[in-house]
N, C-alpha and C. Protein backbone atom coordinates (compact mmCIF):
# COMPACT_ATOMS: atom_id res chain seq x y z
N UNK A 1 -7.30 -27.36 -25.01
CA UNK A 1 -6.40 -28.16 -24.21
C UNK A 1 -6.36 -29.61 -24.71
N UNK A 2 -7.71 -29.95 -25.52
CA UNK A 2 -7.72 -31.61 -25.31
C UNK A 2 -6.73 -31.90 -27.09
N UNK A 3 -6.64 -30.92 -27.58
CA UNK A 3 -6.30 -31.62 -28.77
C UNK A 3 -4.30 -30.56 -28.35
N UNK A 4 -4.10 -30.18 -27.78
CA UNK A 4 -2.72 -29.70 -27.72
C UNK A 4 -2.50 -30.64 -26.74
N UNK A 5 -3.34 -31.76 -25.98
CA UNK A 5 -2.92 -32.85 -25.27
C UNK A 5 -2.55 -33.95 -26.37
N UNK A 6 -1.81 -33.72 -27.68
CA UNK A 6 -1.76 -34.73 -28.47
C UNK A 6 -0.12 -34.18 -28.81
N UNK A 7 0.30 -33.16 -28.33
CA UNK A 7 1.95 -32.41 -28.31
C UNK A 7 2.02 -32.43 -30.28
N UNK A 8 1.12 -31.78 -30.25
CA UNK A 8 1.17 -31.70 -32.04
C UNK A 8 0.84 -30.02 -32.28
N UNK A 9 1.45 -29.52 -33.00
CA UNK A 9 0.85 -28.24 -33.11
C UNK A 9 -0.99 -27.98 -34.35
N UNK A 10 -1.54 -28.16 -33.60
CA UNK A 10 -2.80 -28.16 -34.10
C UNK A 10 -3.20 -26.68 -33.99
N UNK A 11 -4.16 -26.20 -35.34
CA UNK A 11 -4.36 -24.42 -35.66
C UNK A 11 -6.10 -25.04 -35.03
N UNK A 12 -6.58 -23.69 -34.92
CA UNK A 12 -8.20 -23.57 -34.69
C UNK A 12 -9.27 -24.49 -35.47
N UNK A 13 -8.87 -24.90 -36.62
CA UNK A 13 -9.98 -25.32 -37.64
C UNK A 13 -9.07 -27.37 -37.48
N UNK A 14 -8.55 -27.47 -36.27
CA UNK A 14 -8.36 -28.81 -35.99
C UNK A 14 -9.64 -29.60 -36.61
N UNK A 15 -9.06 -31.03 -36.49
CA UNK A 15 -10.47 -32.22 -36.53
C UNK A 15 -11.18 -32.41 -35.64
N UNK A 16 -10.27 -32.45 -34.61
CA UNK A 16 -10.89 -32.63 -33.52
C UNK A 16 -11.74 -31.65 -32.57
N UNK A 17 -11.40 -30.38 -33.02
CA UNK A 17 -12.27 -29.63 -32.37
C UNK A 17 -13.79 -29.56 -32.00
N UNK A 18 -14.42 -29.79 -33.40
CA UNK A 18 -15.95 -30.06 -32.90
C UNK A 18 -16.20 -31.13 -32.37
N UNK A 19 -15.43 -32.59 -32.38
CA UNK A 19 -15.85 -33.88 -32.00
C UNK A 19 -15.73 -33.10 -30.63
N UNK A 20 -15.43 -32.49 -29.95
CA UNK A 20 -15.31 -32.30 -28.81
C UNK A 20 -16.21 -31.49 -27.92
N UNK A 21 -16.75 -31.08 -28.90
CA UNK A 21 -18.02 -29.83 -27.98
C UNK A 21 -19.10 -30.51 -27.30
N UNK A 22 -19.32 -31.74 -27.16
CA UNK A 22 -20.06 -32.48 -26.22
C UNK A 22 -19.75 -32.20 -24.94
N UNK A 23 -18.26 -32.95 -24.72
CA UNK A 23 -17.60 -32.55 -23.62
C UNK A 23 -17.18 -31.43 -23.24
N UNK A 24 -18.16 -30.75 -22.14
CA UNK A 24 -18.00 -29.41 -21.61
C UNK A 24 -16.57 -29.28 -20.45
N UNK A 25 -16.12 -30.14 -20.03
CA UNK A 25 -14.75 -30.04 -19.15
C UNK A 25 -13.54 -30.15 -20.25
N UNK A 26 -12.32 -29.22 -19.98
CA UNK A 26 -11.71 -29.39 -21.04
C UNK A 26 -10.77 -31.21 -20.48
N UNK A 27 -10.50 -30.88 -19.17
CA UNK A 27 -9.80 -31.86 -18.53
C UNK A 27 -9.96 -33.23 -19.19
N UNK A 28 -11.60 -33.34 -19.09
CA UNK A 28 -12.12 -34.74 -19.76
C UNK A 28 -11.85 -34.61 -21.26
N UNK A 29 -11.96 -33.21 -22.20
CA UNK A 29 -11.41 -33.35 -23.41
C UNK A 29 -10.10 -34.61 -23.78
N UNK A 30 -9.26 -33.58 -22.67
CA UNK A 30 -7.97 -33.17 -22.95
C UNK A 30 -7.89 -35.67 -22.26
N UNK A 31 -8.73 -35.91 -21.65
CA UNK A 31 -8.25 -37.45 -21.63
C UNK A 31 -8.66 -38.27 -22.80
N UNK A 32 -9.98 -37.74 -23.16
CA UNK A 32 -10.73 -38.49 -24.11
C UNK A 32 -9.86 -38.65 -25.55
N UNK A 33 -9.65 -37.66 -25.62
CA UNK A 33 -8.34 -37.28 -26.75
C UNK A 33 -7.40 -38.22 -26.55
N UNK A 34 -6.48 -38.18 -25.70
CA UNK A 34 -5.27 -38.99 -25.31
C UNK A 34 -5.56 -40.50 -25.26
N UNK A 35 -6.93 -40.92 -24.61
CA UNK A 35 -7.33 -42.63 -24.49
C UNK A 35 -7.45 -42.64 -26.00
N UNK A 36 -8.63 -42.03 -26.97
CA UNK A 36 -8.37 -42.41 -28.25
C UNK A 36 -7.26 -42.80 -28.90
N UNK A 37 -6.53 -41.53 -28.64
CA UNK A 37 -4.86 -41.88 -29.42
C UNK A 37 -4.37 -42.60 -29.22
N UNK A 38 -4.12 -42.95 -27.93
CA UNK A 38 -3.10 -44.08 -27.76
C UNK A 38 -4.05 -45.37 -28.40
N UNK A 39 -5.22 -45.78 -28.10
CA UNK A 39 -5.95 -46.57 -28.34
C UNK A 39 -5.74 -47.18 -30.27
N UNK A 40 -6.31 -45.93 -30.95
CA UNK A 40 -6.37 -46.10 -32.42
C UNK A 40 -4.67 -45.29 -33.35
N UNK A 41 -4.10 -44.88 -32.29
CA UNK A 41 -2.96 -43.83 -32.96
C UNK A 41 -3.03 -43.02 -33.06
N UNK A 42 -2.75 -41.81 -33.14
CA UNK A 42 -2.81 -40.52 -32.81
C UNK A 42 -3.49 -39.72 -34.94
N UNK A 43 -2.63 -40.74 -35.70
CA UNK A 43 -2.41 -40.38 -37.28
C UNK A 43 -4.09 -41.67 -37.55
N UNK A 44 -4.39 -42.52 -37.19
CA UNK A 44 -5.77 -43.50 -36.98
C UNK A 44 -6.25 -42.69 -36.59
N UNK A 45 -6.87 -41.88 -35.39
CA UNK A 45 -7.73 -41.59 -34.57
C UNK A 45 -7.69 -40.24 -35.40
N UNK A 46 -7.34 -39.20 -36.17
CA UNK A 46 -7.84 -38.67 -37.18
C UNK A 46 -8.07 -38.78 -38.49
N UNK A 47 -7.67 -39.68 -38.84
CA UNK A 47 -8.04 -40.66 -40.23
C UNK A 47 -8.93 -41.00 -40.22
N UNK A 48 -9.79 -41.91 -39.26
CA UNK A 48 -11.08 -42.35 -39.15
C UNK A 48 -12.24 -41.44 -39.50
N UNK A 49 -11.61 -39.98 -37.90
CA UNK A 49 -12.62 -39.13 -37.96
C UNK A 49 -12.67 -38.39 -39.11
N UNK A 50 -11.68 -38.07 -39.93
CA UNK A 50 -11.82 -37.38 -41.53
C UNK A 50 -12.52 -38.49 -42.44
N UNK A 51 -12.71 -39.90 -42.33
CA UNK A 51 -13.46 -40.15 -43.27
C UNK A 51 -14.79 -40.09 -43.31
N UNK A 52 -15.15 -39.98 -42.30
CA UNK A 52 -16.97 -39.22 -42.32
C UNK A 52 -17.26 -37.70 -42.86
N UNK A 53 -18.52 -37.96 -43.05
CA UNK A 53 -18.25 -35.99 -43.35
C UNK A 53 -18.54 -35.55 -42.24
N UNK A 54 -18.55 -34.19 -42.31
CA UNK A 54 -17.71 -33.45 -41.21
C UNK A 54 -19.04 -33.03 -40.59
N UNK A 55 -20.64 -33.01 -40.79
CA UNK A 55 -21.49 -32.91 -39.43
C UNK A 55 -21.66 -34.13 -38.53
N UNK A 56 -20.95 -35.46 -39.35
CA UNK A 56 -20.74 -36.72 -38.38
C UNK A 56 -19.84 -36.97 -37.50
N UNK A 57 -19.05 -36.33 -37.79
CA UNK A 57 -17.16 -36.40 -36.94
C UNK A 57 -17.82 -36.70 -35.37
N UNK A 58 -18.60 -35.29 -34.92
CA UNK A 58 -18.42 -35.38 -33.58
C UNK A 58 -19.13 -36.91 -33.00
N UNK A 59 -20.19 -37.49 -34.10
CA UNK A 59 -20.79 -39.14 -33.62
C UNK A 59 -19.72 -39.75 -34.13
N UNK A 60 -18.66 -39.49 -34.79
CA UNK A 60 -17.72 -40.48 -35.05
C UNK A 60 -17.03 -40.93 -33.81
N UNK A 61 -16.46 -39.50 -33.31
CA UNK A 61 -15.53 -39.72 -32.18
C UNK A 61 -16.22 -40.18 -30.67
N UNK A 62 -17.47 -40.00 -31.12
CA UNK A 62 -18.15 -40.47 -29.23
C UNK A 62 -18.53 -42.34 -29.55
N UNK A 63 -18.52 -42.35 -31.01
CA UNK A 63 -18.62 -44.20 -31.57
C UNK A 63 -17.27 -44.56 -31.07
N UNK A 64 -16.19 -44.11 -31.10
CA UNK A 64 -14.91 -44.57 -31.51
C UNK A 64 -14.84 -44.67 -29.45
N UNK A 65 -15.38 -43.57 -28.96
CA UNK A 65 -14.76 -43.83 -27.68
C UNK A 65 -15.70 -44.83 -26.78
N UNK A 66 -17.09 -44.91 -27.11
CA UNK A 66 -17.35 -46.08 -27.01
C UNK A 66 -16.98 -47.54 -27.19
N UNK A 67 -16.53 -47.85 -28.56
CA UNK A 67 -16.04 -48.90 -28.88
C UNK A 67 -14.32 -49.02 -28.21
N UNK A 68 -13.66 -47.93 -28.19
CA UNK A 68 -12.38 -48.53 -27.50
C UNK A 68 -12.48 -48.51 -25.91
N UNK A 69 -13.92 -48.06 -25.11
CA UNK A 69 -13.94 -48.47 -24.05
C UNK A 69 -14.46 -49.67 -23.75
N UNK A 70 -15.97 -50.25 -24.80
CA UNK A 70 -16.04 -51.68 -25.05
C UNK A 70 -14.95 -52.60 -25.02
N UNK A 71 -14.29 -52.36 -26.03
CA UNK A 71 -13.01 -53.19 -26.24
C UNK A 71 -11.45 -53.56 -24.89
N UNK A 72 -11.55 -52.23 -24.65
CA UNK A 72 -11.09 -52.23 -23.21
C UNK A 72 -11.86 -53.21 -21.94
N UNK A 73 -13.40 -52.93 -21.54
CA UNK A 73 -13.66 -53.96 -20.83
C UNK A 73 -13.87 -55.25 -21.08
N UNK A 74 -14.70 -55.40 -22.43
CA UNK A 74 -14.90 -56.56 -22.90
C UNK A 74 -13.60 -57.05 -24.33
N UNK A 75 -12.48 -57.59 -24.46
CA UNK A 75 -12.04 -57.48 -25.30
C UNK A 75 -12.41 -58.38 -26.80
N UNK A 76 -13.06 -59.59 -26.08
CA UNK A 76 -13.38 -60.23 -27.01
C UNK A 76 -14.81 -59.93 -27.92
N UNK A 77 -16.29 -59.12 -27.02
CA UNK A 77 -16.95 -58.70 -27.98
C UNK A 77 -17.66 -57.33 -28.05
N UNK A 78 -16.35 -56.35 -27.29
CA UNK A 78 -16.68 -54.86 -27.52
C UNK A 78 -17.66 -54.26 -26.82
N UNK A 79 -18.33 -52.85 -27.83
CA UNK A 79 -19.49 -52.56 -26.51
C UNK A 79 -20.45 -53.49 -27.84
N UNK A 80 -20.60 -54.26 -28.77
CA UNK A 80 -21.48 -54.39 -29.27
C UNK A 80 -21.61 -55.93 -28.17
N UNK A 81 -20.69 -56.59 -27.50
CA UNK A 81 -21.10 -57.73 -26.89
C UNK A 81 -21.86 -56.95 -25.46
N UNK A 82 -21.30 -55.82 -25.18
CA UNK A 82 -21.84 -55.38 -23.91
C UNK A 82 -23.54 -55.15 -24.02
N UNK A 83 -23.56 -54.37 -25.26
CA UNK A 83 -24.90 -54.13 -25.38
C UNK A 83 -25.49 -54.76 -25.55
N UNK A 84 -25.44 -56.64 -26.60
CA UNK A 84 -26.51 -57.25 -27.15
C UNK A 84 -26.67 -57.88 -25.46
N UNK A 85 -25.79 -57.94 -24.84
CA UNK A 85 -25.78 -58.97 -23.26
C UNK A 85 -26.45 -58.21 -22.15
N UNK A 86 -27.15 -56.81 -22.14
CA UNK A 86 -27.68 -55.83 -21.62
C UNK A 86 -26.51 -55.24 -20.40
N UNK A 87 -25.34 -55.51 -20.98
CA UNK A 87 -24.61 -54.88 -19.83
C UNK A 87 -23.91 -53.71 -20.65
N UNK A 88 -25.04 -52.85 -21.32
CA UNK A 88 -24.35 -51.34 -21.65
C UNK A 88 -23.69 -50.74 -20.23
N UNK A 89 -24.65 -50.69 -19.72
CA UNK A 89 -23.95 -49.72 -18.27
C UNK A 89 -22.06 -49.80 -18.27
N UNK A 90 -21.97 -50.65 -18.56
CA UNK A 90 -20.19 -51.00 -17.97
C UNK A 90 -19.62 -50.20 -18.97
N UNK A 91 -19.93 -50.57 -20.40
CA UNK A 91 -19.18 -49.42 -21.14
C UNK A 91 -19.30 -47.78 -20.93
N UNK A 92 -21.03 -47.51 -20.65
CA UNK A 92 -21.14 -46.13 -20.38
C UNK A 92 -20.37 -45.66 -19.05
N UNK A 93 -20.13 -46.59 -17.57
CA UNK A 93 -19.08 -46.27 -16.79
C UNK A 93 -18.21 -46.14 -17.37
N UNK A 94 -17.20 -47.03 -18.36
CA UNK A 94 -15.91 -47.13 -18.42
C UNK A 94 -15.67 -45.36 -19.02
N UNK A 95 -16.67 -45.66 -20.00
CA UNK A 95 -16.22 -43.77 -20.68
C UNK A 95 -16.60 -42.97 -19.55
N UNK A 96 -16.95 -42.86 -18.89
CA UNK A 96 -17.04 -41.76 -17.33
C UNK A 96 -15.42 -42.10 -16.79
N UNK A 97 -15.58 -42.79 -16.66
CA UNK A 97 -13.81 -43.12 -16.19
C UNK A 97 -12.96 -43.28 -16.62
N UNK A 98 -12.97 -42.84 -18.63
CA UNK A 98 -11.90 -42.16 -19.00
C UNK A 98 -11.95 -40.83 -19.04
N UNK A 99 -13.33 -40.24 -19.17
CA UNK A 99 -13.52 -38.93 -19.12
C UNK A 99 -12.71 -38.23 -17.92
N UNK A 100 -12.80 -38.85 -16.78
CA UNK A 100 -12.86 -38.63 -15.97
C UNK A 100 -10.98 -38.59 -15.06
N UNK A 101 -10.69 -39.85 -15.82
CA UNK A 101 -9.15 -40.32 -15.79
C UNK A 101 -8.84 -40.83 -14.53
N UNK A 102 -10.08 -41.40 -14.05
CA UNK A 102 -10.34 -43.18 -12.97
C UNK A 102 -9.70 -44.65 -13.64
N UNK A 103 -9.23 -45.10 -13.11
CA UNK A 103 -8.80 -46.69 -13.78
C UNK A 103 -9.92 -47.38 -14.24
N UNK A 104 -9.73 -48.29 -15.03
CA UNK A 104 -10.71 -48.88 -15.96
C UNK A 104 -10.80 -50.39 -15.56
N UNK A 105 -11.83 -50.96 -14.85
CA UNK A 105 -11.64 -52.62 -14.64
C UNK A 105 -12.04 -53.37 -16.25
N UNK A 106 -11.44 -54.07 -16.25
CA UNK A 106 -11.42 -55.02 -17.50
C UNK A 106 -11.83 -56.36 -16.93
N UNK A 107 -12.73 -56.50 -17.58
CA UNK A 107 -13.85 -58.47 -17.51
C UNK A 107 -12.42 -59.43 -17.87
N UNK A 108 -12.62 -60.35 -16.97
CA UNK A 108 -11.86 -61.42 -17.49
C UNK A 108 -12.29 -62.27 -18.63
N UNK A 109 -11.49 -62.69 -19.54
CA UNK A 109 -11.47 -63.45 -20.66
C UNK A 109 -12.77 -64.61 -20.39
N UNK A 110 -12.63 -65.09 -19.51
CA UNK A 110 -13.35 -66.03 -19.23
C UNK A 110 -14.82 -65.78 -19.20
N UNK A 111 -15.37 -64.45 -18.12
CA UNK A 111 -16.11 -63.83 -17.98
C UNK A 111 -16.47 -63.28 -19.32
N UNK A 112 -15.84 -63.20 -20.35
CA UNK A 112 -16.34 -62.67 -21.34
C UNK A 112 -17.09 -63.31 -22.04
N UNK A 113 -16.26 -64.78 -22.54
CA UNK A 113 -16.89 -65.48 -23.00
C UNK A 113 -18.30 -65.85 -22.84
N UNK A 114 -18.55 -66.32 -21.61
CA UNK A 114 -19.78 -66.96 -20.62
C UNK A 114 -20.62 -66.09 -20.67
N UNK A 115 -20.72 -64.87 -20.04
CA UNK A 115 -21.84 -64.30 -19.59
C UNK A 115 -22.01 -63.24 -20.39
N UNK A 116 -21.46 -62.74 -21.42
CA UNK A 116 -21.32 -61.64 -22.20
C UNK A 116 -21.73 -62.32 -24.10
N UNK A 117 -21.93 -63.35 -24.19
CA UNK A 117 -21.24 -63.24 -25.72
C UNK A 117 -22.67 -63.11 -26.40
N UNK A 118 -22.51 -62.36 -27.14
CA UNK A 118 -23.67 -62.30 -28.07
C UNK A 118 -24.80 -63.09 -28.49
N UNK A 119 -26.12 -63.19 -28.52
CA UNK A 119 -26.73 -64.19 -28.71
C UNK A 119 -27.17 -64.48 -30.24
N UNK A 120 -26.26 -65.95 -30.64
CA UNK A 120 -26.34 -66.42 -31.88
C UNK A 120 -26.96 -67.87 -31.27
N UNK A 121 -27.75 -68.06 -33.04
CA UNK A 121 -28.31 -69.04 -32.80
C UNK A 121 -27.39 -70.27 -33.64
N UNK A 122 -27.85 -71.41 -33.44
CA UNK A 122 -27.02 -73.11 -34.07
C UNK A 122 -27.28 -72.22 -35.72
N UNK A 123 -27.81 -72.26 -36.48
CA UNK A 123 -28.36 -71.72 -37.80
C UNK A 123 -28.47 -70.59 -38.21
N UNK A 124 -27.57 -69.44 -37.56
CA UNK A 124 -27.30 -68.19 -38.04
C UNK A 124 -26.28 -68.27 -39.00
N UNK A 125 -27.05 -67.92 -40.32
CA UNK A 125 -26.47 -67.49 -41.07
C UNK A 125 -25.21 -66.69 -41.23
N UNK A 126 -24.74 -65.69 -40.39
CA UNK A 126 -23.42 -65.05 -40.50
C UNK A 126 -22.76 -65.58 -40.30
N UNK A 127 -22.51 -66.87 -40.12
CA UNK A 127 -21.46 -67.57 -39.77
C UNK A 127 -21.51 -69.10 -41.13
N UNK A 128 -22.28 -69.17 -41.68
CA UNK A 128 -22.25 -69.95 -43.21
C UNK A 128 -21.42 -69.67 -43.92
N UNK A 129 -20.54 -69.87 -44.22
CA UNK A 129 -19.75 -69.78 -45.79
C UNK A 129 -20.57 -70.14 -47.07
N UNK A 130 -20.25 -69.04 -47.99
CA UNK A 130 -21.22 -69.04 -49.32
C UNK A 130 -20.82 -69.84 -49.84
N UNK A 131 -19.47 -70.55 -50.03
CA UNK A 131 -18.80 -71.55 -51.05
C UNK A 131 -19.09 -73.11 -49.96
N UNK A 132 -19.74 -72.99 -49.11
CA UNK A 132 -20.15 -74.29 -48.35
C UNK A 132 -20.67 -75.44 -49.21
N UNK A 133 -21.75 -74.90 -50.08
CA UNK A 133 -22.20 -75.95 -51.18
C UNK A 133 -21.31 -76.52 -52.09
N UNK A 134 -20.43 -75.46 -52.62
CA UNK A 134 -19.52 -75.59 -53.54
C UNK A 134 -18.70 -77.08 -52.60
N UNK A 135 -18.30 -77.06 -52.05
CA UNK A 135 -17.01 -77.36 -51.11
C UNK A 135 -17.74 -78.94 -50.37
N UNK A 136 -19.26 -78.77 -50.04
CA UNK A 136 -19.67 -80.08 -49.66
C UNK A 136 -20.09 -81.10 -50.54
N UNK A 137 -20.34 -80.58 -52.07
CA UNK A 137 -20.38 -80.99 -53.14
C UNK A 137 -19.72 -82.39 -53.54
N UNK A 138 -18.49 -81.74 -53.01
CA UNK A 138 -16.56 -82.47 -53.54
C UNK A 138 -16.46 -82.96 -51.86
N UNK A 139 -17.65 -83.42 -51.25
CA UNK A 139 -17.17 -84.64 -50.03
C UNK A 139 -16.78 -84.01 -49.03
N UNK A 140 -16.16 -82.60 -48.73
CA UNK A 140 -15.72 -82.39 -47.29
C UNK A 140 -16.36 -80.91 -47.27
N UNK A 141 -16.05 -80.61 -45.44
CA UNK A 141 -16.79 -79.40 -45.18
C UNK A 141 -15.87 -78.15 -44.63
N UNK A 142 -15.66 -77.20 -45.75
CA UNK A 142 -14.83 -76.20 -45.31
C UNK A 142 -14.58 -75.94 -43.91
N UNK A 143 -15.32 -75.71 -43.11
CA UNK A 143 -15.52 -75.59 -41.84
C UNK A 143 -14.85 -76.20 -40.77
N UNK A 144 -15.38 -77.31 -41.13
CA UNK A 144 -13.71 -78.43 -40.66
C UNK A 144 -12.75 -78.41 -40.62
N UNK A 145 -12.32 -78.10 -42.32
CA UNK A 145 -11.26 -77.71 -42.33
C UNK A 145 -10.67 -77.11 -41.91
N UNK A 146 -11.05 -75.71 -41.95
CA UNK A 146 -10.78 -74.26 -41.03
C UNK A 146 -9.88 -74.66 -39.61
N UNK A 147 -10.93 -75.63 -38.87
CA UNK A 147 -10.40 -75.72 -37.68
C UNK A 147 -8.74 -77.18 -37.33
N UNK A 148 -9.09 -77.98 -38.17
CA UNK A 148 -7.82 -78.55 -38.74
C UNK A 148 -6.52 -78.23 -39.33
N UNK A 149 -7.08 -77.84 -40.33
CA UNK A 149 -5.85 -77.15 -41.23
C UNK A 149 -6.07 -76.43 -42.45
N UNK A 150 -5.28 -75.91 -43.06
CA UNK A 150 -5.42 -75.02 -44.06
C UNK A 150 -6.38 -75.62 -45.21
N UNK A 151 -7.15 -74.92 -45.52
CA UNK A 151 -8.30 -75.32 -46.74
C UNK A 151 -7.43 -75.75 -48.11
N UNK A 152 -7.43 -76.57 -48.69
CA UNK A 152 -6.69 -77.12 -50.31
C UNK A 152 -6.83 -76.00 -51.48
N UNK A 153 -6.12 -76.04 -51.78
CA UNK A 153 -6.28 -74.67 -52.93
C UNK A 153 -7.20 -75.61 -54.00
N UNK A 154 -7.84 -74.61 -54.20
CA UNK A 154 -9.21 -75.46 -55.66
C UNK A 154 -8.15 -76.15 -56.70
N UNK A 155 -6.97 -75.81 -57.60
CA UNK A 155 -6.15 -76.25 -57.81
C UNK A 155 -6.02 -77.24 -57.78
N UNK A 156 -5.84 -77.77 -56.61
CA UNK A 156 -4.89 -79.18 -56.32
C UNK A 156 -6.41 -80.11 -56.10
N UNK A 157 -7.37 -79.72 -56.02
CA UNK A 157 -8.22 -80.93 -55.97
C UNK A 157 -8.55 -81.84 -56.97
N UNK A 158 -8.64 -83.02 -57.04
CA UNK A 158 -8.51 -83.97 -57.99
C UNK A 158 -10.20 -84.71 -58.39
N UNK A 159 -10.51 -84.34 -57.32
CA UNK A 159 -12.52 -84.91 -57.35
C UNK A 159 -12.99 -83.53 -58.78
């Protein structure tokens, strides 16, 4: 039911078939299927799952419905902001309540920011630019720039 809930004529040896044998209700299949699709695209949401190999598919598709229920409550930092902020629970509800095909509350923007955002430190590295040296070298700081205006093409610099 959950993958002929996609109005596609799909044969037995579908993609989606094994991602689905977790879920023992077909009902909840047949939503989980449909929130994906609409979520990643119907032609996405099996593209993805074909690029894993195929004893991963079914953790592909329970990652994928995690993250588009993350993304759904939290939009700005997913379930990975839900989880580093210890508020997994909200994503593991939200997927009960698509499983389930209950409405989904979504965090306000604001709320996201504040009480949700990931904990980085002043000096985390993932957020350094490698060409920073390069760039503070020649007097100014990419970074700045960024938030000003467009960075100078190496080109046109005259230093």
């Amino acid at each position: 039911m959950a993958v002929e809930s996609l109005r596609k004529g799909y044969n037995d040896n579908c993609t989606l078939r094994p991602c689905l044998q977790w879920i023992k209700n077909p009902d909840f299949q047949a939503n989980a299927t449909v929130f994906l699709a609409k979520f990643n695209g119907r032609a996405g949401l099996i593209n993805l799952i074909n690029a894993g190999p195929e004893h991963l598919r079914p953790a592909i598709f329970r990652s994928l419905l995690d993250e588009a229920c993350g993304r759904i409550v939290n939009p700005i930092y997913g379930s990975a902001g839900l989880l580093w902020s210890g508020s997994w629970q909200l994503c593991q509800t939200t997927v009960e309540a698509v499983l389930s095909g209950a409405p989904i509350m979504q965090i306000s923007a604001e709320s996201a920011v504040s009480s949700m955002s990931p904990p980085l430190k002043a000096g985390d590295i993932r957020h350094v630019s490698k060409e920073e040296k390069k760039y503070s070298a020649r007097g100014y700081s990419p970074v700045v720039q960024k938030l000003s205006r467009p960075m100078p093409s190496p080109f046109l610099l005259t230093k």
